[in-house]
N, C-alpha and C. Protein backbone atom coordinates (compact mmCIF):
# COMPACT_ATOMS: atom_id res chain seq x y z
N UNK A 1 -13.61 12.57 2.30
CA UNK A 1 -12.52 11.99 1.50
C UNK A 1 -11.95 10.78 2.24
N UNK A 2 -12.03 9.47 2.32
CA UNK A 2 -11.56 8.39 2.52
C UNK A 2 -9.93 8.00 2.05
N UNK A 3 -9.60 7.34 3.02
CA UNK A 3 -7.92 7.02 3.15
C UNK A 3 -8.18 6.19 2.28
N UNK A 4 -6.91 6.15 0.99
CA UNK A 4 -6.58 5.11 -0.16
C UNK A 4 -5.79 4.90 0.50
N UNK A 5 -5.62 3.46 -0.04
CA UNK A 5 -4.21 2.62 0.13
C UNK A 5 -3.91 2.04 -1.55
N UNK A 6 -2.40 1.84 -2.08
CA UNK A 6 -1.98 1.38 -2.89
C UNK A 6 -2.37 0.43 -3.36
N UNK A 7 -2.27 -0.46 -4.58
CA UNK A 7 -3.14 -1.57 -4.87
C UNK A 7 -1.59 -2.53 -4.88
N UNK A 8 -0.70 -2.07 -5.31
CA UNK A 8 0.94 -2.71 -5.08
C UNK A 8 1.89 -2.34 -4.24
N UNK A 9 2.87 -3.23 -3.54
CA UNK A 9 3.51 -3.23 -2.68
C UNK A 9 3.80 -4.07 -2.43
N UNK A 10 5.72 -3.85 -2.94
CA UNK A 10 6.26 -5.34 -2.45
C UNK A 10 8.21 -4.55 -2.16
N UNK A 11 8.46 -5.55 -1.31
CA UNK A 11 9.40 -4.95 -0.75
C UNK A 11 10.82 -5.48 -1.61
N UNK A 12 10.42 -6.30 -2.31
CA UNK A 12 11.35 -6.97 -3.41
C UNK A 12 11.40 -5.52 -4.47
N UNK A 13 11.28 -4.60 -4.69
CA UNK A 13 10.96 -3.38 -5.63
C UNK A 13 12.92 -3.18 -5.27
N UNK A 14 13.55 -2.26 -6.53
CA UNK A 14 14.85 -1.67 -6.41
C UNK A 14 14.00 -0.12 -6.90
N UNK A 15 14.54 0.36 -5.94
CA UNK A 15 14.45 1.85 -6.54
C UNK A 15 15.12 2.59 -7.31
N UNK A 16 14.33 3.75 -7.89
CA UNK A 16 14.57 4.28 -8.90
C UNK A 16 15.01 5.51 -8.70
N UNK A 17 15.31 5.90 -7.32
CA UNK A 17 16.32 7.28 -7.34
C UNK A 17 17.64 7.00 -6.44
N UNK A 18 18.76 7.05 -6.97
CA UNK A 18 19.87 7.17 -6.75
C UNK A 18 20.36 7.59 -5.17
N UNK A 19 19.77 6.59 -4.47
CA UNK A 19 19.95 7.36 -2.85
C UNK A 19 21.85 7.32 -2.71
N UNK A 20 22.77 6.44 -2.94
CA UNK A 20 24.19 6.45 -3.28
C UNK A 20 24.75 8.17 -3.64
N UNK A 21 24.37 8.71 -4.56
CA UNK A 21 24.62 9.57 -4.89
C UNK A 21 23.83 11.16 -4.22
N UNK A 22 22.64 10.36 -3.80
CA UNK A 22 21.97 11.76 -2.73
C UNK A 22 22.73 12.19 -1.43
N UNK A 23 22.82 13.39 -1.32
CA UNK A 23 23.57 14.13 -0.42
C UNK A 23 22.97 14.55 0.97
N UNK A 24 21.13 14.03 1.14
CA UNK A 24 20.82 14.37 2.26
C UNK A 24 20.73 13.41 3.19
N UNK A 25 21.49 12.32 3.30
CA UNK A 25 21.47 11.42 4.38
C UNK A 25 20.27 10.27 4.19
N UNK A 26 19.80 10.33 2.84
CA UNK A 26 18.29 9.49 2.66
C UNK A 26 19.03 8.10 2.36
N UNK A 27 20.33 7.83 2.34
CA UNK A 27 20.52 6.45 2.17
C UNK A 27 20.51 5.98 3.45
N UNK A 28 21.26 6.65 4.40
CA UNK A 28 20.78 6.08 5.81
C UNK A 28 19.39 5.84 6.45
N UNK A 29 18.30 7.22 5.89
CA UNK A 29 16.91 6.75 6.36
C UNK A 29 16.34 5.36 5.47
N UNK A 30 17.35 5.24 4.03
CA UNK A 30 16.57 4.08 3.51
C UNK A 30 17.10 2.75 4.58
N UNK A 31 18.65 2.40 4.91
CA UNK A 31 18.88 1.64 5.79
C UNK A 31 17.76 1.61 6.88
N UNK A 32 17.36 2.71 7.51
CA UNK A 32 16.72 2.37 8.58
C UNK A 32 15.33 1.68 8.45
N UNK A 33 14.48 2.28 7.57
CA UNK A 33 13.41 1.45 7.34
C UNK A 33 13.31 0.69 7.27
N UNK A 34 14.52 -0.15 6.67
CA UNK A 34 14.86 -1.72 6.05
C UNK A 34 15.27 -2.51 6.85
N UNK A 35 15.63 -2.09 8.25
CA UNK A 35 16.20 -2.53 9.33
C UNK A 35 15.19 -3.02 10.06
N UNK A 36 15.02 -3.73 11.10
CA UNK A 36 14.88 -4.68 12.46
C UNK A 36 14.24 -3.49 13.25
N UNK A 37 14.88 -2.39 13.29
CA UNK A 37 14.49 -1.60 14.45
C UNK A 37 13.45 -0.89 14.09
N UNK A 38 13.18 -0.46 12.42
CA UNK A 38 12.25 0.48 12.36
C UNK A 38 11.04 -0.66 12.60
N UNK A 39 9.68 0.61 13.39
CA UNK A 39 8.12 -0.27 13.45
C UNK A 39 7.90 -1.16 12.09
N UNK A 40 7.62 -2.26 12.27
CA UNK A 40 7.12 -3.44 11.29
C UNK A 40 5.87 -2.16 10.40
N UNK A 41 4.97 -1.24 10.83
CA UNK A 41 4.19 -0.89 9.69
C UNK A 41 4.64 0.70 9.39
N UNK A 42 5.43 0.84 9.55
CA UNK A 42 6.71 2.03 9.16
C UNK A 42 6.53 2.05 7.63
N UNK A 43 6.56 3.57 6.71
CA UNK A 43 6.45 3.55 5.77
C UNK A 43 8.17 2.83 5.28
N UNK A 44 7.97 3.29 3.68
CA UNK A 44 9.58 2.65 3.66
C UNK A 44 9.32 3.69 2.14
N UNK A 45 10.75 4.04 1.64
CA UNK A 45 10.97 5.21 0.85
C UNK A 45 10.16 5.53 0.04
N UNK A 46 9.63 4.95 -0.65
CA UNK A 46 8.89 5.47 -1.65
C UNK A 46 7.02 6.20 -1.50
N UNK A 47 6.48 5.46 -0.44
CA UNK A 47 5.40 5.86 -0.02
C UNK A 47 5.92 6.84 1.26
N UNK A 48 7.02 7.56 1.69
CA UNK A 48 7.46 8.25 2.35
C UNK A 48 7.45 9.21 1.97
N UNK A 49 8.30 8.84 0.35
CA UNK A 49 8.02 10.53 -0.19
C UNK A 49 7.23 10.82 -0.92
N UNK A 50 5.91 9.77 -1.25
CA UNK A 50 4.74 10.52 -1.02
C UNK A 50 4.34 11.51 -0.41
N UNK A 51 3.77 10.76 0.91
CA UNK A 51 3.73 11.43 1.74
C UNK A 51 4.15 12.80 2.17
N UNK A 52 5.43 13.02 1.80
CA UNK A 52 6.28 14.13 2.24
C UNK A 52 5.71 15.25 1.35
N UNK A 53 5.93 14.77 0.20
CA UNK A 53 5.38 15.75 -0.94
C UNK A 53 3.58 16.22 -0.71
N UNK A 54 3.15 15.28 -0.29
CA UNK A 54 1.49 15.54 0.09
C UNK A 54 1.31 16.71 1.45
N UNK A 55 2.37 16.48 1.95
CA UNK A 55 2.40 17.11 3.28
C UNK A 55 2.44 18.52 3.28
N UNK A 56 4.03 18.47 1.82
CA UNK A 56 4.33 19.67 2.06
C UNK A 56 3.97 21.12 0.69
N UNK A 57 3.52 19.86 0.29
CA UNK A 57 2.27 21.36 -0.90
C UNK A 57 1.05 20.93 -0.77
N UNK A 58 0.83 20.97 0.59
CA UNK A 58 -0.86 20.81 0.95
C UNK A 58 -1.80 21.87 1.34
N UNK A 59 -2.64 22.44 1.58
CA UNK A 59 -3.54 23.14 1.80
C UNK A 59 -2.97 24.16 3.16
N UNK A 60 -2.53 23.73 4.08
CA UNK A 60 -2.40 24.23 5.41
C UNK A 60 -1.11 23.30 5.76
N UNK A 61 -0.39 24.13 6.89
CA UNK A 61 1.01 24.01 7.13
C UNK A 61 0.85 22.76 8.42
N UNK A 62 1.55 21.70 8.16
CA UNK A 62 0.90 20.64 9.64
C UNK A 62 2.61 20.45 10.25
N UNK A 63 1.95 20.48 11.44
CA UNK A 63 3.93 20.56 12.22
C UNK A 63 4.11 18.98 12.46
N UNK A 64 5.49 19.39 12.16
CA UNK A 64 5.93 17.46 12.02
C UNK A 64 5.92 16.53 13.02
N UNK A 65 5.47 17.18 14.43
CA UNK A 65 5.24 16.52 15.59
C UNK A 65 3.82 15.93 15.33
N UNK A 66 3.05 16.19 14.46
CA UNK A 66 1.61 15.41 13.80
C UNK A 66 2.67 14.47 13.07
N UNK A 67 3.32 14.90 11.62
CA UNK A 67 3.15 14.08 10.72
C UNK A 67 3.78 12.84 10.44
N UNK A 68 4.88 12.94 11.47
CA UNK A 68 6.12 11.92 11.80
C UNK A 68 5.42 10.70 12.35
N UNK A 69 4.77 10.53 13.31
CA UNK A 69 3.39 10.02 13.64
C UNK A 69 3.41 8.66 12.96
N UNK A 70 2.96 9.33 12.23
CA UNK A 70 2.07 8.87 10.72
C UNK A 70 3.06 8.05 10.26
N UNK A 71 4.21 8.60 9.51
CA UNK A 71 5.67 7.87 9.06
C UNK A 71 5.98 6.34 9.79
N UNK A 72 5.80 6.60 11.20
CA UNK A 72 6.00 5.38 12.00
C UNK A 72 5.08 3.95 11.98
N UNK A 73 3.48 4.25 11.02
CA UNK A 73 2.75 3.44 11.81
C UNK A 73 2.05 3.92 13.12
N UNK A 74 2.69 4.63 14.08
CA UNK A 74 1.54 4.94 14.85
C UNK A 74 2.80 4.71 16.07
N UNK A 75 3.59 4.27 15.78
CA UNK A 75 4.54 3.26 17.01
C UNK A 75 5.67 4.44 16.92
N UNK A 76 6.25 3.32 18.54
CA UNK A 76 7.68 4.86 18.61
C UNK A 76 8.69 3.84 17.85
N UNK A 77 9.45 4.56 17.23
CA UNK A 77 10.84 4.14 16.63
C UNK A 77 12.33 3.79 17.50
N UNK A 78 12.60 2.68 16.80
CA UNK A 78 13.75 2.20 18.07
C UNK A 78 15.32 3.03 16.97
N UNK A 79 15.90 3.72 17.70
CA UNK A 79 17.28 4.04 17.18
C UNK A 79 18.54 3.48 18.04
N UNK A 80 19.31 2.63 17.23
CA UNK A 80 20.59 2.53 17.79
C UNK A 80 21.34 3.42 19.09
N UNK A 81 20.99 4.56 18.56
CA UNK A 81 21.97 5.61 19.10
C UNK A 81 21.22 7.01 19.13
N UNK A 82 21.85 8.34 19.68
CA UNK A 82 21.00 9.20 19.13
C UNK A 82 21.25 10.06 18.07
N UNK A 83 22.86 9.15 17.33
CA UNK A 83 23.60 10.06 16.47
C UNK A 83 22.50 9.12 15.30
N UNK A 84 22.15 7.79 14.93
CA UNK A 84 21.12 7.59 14.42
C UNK A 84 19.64 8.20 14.04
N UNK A 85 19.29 8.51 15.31
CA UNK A 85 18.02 9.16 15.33
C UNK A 85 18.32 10.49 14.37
N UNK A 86 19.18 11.15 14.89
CA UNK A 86 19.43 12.55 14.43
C UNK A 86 19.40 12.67 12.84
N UNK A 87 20.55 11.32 12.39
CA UNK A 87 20.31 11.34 10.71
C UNK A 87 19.42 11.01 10.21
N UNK A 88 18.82 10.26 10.97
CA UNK A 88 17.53 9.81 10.26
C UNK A 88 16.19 11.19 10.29
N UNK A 89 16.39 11.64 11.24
CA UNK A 89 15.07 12.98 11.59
C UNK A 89 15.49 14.00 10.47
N UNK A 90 16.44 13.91 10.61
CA UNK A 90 17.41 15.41 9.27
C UNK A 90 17.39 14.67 8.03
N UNK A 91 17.25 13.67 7.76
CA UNK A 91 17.21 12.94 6.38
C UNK A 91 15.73 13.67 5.77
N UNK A 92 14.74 13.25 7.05
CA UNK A 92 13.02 13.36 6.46
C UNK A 92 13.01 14.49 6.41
N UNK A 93 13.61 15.76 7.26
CA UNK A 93 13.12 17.27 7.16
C UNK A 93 13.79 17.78 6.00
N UNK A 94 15.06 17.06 5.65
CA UNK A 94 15.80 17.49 4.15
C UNK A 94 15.54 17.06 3.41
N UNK A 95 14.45 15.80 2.88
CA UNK A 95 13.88 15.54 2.03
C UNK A 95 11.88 16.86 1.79
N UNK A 96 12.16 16.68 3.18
CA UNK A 96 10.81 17.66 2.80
C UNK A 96 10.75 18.83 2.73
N UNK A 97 12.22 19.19 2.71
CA UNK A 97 12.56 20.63 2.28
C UNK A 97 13.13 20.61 1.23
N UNK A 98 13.83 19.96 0.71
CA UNK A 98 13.91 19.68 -1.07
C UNK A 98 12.93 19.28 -1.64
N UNK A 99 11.88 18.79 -1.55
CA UNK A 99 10.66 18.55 -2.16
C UNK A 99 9.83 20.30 -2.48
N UNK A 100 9.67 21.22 -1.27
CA UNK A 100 9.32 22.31 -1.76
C UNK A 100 10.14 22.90 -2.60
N UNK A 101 11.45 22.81 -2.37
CA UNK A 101 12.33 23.63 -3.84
C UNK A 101 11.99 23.03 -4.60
N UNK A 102 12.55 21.69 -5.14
CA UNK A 102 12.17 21.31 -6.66
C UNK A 102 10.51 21.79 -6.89
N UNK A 103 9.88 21.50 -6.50
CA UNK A 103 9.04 21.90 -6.98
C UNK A 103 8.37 24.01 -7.00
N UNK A 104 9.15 24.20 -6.29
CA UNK A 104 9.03 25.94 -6.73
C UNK A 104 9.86 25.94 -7.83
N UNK A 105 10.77 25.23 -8.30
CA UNK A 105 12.17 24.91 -9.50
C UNK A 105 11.68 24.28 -10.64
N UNK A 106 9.89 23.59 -10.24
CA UNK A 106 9.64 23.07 -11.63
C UNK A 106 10.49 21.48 -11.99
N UNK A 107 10.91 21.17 -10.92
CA UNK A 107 11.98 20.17 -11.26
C UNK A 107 11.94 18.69 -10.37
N UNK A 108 10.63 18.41 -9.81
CA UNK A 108 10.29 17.63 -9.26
C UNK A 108 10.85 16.21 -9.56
N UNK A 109 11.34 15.65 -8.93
CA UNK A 109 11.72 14.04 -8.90
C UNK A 109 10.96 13.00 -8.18
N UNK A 110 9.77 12.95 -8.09
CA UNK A 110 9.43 11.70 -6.91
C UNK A 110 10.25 10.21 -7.02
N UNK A 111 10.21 9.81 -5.94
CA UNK A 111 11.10 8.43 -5.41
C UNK A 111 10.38 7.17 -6.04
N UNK A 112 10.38 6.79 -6.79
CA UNK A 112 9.01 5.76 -7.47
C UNK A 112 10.62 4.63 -7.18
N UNK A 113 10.04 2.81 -7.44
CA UNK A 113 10.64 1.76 -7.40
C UNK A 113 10.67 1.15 -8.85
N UNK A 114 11.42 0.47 -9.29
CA UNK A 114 11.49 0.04 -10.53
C UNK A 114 11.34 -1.75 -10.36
N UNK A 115 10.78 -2.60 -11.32
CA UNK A 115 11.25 -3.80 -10.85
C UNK A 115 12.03 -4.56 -11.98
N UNK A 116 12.71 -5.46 -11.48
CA UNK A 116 13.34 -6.17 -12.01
C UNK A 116 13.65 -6.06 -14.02
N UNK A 117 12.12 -5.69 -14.82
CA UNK A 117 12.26 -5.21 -15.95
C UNK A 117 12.32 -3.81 -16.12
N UNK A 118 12.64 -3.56 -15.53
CA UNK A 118 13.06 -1.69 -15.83
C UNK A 118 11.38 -1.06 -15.53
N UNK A 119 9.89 -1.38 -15.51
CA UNK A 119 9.17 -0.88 -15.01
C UNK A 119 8.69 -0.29 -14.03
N UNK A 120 8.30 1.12 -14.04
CA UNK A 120 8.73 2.22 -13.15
C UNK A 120 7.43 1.71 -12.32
N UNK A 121 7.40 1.76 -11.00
CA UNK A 121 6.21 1.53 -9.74
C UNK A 121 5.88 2.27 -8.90
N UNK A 122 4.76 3.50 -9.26
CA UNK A 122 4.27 4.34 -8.38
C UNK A 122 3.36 4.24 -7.47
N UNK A 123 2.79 3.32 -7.31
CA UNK A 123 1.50 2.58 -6.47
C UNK A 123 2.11 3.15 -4.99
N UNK A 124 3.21 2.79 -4.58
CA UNK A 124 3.86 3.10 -2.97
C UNK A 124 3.69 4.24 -3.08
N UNK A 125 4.19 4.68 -4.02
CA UNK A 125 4.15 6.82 -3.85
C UNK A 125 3.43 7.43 -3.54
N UNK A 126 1.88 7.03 -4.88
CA UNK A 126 0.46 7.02 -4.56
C UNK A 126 0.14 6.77 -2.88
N UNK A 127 0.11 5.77 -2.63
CA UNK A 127 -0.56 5.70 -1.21
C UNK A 127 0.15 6.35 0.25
N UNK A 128 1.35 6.84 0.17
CA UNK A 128 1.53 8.13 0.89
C UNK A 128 1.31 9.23 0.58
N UNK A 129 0.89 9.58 -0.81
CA UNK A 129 0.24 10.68 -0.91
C UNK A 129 -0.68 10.77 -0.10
N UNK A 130 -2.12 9.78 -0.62
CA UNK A 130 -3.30 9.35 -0.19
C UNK A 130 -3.30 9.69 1.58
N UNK A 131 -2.35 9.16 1.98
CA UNK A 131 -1.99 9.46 3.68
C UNK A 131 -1.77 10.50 3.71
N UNK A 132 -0.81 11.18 2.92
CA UNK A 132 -0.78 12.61 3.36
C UNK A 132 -2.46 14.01 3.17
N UNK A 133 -3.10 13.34 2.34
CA UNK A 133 -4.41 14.10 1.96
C UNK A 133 -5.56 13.82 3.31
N UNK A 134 -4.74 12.58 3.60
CA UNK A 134 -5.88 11.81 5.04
C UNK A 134 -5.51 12.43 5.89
N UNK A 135 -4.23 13.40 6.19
CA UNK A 135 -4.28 14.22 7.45
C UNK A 135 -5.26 15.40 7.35
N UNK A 136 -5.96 15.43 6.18
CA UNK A 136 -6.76 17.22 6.33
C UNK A 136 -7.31 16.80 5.76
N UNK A 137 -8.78 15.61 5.49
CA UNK A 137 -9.34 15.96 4.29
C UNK A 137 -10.39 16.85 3.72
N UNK A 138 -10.66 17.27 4.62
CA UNK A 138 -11.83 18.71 4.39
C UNK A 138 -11.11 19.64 4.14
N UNK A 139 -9.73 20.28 4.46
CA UNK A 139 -8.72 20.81 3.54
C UNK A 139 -8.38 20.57 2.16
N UNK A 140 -8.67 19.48 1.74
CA UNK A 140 -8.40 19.01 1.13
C UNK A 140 -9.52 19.34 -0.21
N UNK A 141 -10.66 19.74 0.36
CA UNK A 141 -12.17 19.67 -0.78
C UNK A 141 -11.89 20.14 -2.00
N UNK A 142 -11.65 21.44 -1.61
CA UNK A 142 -11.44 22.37 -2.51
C UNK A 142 -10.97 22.04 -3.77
N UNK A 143 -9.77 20.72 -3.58
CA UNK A 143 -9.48 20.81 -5.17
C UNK A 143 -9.92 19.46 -5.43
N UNK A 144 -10.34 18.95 -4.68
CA UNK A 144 -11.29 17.45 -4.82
C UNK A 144 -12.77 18.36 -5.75
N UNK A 145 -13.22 19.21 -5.43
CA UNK A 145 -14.21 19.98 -6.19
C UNK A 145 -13.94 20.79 -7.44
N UNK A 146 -13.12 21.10 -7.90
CA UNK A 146 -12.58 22.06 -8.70
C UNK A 146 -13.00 21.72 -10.12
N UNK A 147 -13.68 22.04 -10.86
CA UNK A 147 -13.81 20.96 -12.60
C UNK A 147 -12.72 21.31 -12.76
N UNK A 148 -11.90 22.65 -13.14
CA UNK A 148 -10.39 22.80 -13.68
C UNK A 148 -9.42 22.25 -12.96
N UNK A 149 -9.32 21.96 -11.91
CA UNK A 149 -7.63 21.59 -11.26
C UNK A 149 -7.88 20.24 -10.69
N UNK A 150 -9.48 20.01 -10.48
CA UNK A 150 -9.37 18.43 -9.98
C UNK A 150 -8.56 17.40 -10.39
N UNK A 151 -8.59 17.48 -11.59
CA UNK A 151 -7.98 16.30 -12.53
C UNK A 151 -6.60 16.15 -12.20
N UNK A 152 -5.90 17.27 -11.66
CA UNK A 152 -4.53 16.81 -11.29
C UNK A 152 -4.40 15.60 -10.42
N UNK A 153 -5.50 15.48 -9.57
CA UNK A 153 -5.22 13.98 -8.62
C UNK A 153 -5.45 13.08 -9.08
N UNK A 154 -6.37 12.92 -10.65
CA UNK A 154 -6.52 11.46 -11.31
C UNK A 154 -5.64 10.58 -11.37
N UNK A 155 -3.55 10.84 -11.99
CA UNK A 155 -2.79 10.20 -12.20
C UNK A 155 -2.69 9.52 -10.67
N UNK A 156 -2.87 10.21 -9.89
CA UNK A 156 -2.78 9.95 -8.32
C UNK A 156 -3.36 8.52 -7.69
N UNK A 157 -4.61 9.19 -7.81
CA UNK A 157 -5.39 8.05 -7.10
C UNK A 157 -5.87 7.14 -7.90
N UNK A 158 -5.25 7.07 -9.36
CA UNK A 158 -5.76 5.81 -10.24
C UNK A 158 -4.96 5.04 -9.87
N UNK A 159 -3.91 5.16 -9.24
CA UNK A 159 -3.28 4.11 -8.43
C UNK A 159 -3.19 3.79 -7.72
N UNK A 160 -4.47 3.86 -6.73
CA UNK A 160 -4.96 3.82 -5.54
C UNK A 160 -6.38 2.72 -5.64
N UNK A 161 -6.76 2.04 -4.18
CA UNK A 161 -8.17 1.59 -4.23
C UNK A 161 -8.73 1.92 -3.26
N UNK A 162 -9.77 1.15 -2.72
CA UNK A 162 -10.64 1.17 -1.75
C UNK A 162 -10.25 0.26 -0.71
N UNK A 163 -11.12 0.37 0.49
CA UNK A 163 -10.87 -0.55 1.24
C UNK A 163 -11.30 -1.76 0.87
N UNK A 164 -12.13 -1.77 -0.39
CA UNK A 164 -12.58 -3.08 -0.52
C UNK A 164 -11.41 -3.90 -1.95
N UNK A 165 -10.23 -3.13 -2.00
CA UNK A 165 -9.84 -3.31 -3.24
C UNK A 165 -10.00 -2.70 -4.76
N UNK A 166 -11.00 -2.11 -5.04
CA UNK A 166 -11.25 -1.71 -6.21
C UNK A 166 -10.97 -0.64 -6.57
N UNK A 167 -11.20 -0.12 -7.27
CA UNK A 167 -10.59 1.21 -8.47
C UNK A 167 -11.20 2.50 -6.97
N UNK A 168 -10.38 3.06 -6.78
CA UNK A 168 -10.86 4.75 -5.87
C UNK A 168 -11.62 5.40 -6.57
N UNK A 169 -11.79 5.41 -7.79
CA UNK A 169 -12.01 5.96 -9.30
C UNK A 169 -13.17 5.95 -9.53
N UNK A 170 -13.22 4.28 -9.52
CA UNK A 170 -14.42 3.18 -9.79
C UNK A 170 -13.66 3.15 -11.69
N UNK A 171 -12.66 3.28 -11.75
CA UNK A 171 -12.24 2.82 -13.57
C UNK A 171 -12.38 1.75 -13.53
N UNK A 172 -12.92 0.98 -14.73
CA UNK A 172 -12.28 -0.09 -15.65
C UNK A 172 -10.86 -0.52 -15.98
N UNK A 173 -10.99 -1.96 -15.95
CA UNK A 173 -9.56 -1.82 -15.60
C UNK A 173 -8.83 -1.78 -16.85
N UNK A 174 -9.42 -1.90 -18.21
CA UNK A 174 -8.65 -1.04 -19.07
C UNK A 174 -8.12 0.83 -19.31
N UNK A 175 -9.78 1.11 -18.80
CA UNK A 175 -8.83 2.83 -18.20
C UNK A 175 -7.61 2.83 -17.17
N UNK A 176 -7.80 1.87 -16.54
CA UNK A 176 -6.69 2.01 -14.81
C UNK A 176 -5.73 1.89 -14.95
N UNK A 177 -5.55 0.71 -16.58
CA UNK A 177 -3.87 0.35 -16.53
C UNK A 177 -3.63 1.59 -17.62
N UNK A 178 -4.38 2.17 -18.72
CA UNK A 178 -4.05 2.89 -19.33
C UNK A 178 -2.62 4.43 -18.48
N UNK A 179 -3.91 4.82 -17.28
CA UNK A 179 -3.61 5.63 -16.98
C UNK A 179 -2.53 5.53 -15.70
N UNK A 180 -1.99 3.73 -15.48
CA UNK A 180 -1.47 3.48 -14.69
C UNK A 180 0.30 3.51 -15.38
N UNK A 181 0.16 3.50 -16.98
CA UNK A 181 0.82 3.51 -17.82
C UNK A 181 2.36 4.61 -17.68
N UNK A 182 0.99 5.68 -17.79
CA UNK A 182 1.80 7.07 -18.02
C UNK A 182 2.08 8.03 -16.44
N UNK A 183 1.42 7.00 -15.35
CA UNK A 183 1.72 7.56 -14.00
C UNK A 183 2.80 8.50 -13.09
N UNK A 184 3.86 7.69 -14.07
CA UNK A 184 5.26 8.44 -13.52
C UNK A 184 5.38 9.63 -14.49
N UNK A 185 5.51 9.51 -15.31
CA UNK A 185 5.72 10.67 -16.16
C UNK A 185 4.71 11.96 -15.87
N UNK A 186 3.39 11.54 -15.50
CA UNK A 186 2.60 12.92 -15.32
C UNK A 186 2.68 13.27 -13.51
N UNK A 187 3.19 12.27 -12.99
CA UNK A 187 3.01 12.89 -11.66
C UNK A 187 3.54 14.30 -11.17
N UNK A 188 5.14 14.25 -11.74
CA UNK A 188 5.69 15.45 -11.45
C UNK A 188 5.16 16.84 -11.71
N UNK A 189 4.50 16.62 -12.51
CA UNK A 189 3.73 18.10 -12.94
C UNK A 189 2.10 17.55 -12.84
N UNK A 190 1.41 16.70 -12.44
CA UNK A 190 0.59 17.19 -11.40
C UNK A 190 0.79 17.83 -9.93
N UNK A 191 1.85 17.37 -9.23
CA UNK A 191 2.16 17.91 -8.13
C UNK A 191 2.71 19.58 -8.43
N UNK A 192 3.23 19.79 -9.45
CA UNK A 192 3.52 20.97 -9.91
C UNK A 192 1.92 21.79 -9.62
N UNK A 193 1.54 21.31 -9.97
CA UNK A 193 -0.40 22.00 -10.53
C UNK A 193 -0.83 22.13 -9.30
N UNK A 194 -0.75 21.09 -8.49
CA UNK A 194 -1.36 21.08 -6.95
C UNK A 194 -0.79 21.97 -5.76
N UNK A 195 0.48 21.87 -6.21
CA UNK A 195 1.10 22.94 -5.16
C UNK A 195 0.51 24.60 -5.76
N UNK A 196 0.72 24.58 -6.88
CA UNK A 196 0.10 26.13 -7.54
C UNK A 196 -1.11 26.55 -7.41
N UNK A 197 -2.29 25.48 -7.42
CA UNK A 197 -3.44 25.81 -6.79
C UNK A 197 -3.59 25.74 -5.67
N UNK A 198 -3.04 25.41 -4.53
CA UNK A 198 -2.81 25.96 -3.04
C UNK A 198 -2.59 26.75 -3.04
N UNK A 199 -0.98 27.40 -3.47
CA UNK A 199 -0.58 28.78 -3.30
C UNK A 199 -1.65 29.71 -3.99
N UNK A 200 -1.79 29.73 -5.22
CA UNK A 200 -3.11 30.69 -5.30
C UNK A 200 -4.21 31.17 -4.85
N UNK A 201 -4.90 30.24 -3.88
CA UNK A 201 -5.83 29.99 -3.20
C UNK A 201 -5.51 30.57 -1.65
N UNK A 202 -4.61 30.33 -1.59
CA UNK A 202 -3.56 31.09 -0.03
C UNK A 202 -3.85 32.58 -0.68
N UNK A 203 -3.44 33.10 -1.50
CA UNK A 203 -2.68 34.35 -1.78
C UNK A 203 -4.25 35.06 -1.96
N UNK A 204 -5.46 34.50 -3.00
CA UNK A 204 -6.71 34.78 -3.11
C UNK A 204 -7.10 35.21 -1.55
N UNK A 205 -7.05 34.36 -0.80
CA UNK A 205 -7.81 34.75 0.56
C UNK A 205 -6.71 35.34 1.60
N UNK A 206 -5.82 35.60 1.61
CA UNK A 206 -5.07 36.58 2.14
C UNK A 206 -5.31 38.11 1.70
N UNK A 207 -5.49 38.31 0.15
CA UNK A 207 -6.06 39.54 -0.25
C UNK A 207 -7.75 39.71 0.47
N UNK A 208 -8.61 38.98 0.48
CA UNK A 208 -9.65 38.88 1.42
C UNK A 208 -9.83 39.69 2.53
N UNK A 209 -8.45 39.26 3.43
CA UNK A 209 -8.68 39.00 4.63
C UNK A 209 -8.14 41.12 4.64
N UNK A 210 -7.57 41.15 3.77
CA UNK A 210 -7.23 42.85 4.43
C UNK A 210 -7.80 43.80 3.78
């Protein structure tokens, strides 16, 4: 399974979830990304909580001393202070612990960007997913193989390419925008589907094992 990257990304994007009104400190992690100090190839919110969500209804449990890593670019993070650091570390673990409720709640919100005409932009989201599937991808087979549950990653990675640019897919680019269309709207309940075929698949081979 090969690392996608997004086919859009631009930092001119306004987002589309209400960090003002969120209660877990994610307006400060959005300050920080946006800041001077975070690493120049540092994710930034929206392909974050990709990511987060990929991380955390994925196949196998990965400890955040791997996945934070990743979040940075690869680089260490400069914090003001360490009362900084702290909100910012508790921002990402309270976003990736509200990501498993809503979605045991059925009530998933991903962080998508809107631009300037009210059009919703999941491409960033997409490609921290994509990162998050690139930490395990032989974990990952199983539902990359599946005829019934595969299809949940289509809305996914149709918004994704190759390293060479092109469709992950290999779509046409009248299928790509079709299905690039309705992206936001089906994501939430593909990730619904994906987390449920993990857990089933956990619970299948736990009965196995005794």
């Amino acid at each position: 399974m090969p690392l996608f990257s997004a086919k859009t990304r631009s930092a001119l994007l306004h987002g589309s979830f209400d960090l003002a009104a969120d209660d877990t400190g994610y307006d400060a992690l959005d300050a920080y990304l946006e800041s001077d100090r975070s690493p120049p190839e540092s994710m930034l919110i929206s392909d974050l909580d990709g990511f987060l969500t990929a991380v955390a209804i994925g196949p196998e449990l990965i400890k955040p001393s791997e996945w934070l890593r990743v979040i940075w670019g690869g680089e260490q993070p400069i914090f003001a202070d360490e009362n900084e650091a702290q909100a910012v570390l508790d921002a990402i673990m309270n976003r990736y612990n509200q990501i498993l409720r809503d979605v045991e709640r059925h009530s998933l919100e991903p962080i998508f960007w809107t631009d300037p005409d009210g059009t919703i932009i999941a491409a960033d989201w997409a490609e921290g997913f994509a990162l998050g599937i690139g930490l395990r991808p032989k974990s990952w087979d199983p539902l990359f193989r599946s005829k019934k549950h595969g299809t949940l990653l289509l809305p996914i990675l149709a918004l994704c390419s190759d390293g060479d640019g092109e469709s992950a897919l290999g779509l046409n680019a009248e299928a790509e925008e079709e299905i690039m269309a309705d992206a936001a709207d089906l994501i939430p309940d593909c990730v619904i589907g994906i987390a449920a075929f993990w857990r089933s698949r956990r619970s299948r081979n736990a009965r196995r094992s005794h």
